[in-house]
C-alpha atoms as a PDB file:
ATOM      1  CA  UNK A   1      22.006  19.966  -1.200  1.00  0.00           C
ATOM      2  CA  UNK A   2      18.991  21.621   0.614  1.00  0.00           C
ATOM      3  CA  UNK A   3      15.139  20.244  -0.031  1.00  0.00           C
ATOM      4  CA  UNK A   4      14.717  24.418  -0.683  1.00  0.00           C
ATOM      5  CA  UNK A   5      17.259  23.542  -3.868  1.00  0.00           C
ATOM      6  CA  UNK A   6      15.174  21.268  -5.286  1.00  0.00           C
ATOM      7  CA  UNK A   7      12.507  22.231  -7.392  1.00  0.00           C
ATOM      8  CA  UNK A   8       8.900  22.509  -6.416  1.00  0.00           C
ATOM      9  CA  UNK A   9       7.133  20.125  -8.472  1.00  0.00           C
ATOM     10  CA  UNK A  10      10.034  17.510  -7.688  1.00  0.00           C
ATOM     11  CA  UNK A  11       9.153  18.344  -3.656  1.00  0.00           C
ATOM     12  CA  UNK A  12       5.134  18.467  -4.320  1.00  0.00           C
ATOM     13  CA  UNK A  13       5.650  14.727  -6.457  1.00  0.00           C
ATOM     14  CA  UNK A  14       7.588  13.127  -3.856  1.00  0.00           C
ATOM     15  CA  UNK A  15       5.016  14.623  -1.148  1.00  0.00           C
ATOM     16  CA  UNK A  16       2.221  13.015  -3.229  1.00  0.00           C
ATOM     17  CA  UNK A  17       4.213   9.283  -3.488  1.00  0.00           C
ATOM     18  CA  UNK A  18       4.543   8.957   0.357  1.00  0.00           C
ATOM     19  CA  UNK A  19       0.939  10.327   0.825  1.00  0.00           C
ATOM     20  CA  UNK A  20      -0.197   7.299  -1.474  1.00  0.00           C
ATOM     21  CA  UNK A  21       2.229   4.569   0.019  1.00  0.00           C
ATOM     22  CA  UNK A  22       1.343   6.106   3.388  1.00  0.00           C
ATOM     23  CA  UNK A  23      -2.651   4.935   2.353  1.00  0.00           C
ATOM     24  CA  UNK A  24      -1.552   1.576   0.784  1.00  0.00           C
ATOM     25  CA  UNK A  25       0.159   0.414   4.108  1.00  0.00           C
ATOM     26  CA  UNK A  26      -2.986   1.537   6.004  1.00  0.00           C
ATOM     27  CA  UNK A  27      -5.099  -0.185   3.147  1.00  0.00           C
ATOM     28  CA  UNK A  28      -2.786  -3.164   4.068  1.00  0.00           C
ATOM     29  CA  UNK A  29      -2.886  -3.415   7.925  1.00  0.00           C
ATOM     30  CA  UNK A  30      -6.382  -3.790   7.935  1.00  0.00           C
ATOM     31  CA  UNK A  31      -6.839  -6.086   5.538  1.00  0.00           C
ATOM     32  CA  UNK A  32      -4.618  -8.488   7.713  1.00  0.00           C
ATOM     33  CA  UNK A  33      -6.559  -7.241  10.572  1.00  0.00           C
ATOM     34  CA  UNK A  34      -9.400  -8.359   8.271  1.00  0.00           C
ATOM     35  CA  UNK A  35      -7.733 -11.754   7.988  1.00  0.00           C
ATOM     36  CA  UNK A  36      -6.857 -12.231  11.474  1.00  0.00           C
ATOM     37  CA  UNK A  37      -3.140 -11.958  10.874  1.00  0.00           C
ATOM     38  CA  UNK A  38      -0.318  -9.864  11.971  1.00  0.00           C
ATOM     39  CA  UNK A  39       2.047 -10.449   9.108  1.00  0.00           C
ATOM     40  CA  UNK A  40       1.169 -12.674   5.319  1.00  0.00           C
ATOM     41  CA  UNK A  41       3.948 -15.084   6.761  1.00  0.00           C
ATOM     42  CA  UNK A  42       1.490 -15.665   9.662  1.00  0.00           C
ATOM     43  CA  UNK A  43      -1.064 -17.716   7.419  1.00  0.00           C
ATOM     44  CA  UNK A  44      -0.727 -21.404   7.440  1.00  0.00           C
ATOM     45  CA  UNK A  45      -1.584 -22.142   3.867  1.00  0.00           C
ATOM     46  CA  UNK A  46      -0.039 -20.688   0.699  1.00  0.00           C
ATOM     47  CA  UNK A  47      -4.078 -20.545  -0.286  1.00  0.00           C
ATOM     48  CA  UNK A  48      -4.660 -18.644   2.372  1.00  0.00           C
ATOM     49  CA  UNK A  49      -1.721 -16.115   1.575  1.00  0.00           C
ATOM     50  CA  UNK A  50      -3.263 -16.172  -2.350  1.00  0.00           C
ATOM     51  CA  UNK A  51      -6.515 -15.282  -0.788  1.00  0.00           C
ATOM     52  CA  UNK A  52      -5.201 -12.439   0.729  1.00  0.00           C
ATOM     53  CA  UNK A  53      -3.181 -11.044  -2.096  1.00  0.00           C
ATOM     54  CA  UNK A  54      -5.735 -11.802  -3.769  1.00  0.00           C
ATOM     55  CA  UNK A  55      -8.090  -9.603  -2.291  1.00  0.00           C
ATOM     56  CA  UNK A  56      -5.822  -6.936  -1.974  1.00  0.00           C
ATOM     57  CA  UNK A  57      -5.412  -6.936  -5.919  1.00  0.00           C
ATOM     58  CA  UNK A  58      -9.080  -6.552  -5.718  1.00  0.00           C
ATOM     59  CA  UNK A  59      -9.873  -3.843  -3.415  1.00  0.00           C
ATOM     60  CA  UNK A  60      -7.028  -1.649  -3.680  1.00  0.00           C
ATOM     61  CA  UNK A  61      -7.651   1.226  -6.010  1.00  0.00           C
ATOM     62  CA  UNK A  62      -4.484   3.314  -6.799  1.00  0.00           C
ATOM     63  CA  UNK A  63      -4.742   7.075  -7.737  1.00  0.00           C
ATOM     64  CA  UNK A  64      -4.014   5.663 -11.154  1.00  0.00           C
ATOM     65  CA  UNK A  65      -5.432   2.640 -11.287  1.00  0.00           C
ATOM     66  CA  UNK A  66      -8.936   1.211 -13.506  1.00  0.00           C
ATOM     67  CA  UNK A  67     -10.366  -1.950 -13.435  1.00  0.00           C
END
């Protein structure tokens, strides 16, 4: 099977998914940037790793996504 066999709106939905993860992971760096970390296994507390998760529950807004 060819990607030209598939049909468009399959192609253009799948484009869309890997544009959004593509802005989550960059969403993601820099909040460990943020928190002076390379990795969340880098933090020394479990806190600290809640904190972190924590805030990017807060501040990351999906496409579909309300508060």
């Amino acid at each position: 099977m060819n990607i030209k066999d598939l049909p468009k709106e399959l192609v253009e939905a799948s484009k869309k998914v890997l544009e959004q993860s593509k802005e989550y992971q960059e969403f993601f760096k820099k909040a460990l940037e943020k928190f002076g970390v390379s990795s969340p296994a880098d933090f020394d507390s479990e806190e600290k790793k809640k904190e972190f998760f924590d805030y990017i529950d807060k501040n990351y807004k999906g496409e579909k996504e309300t508060d």
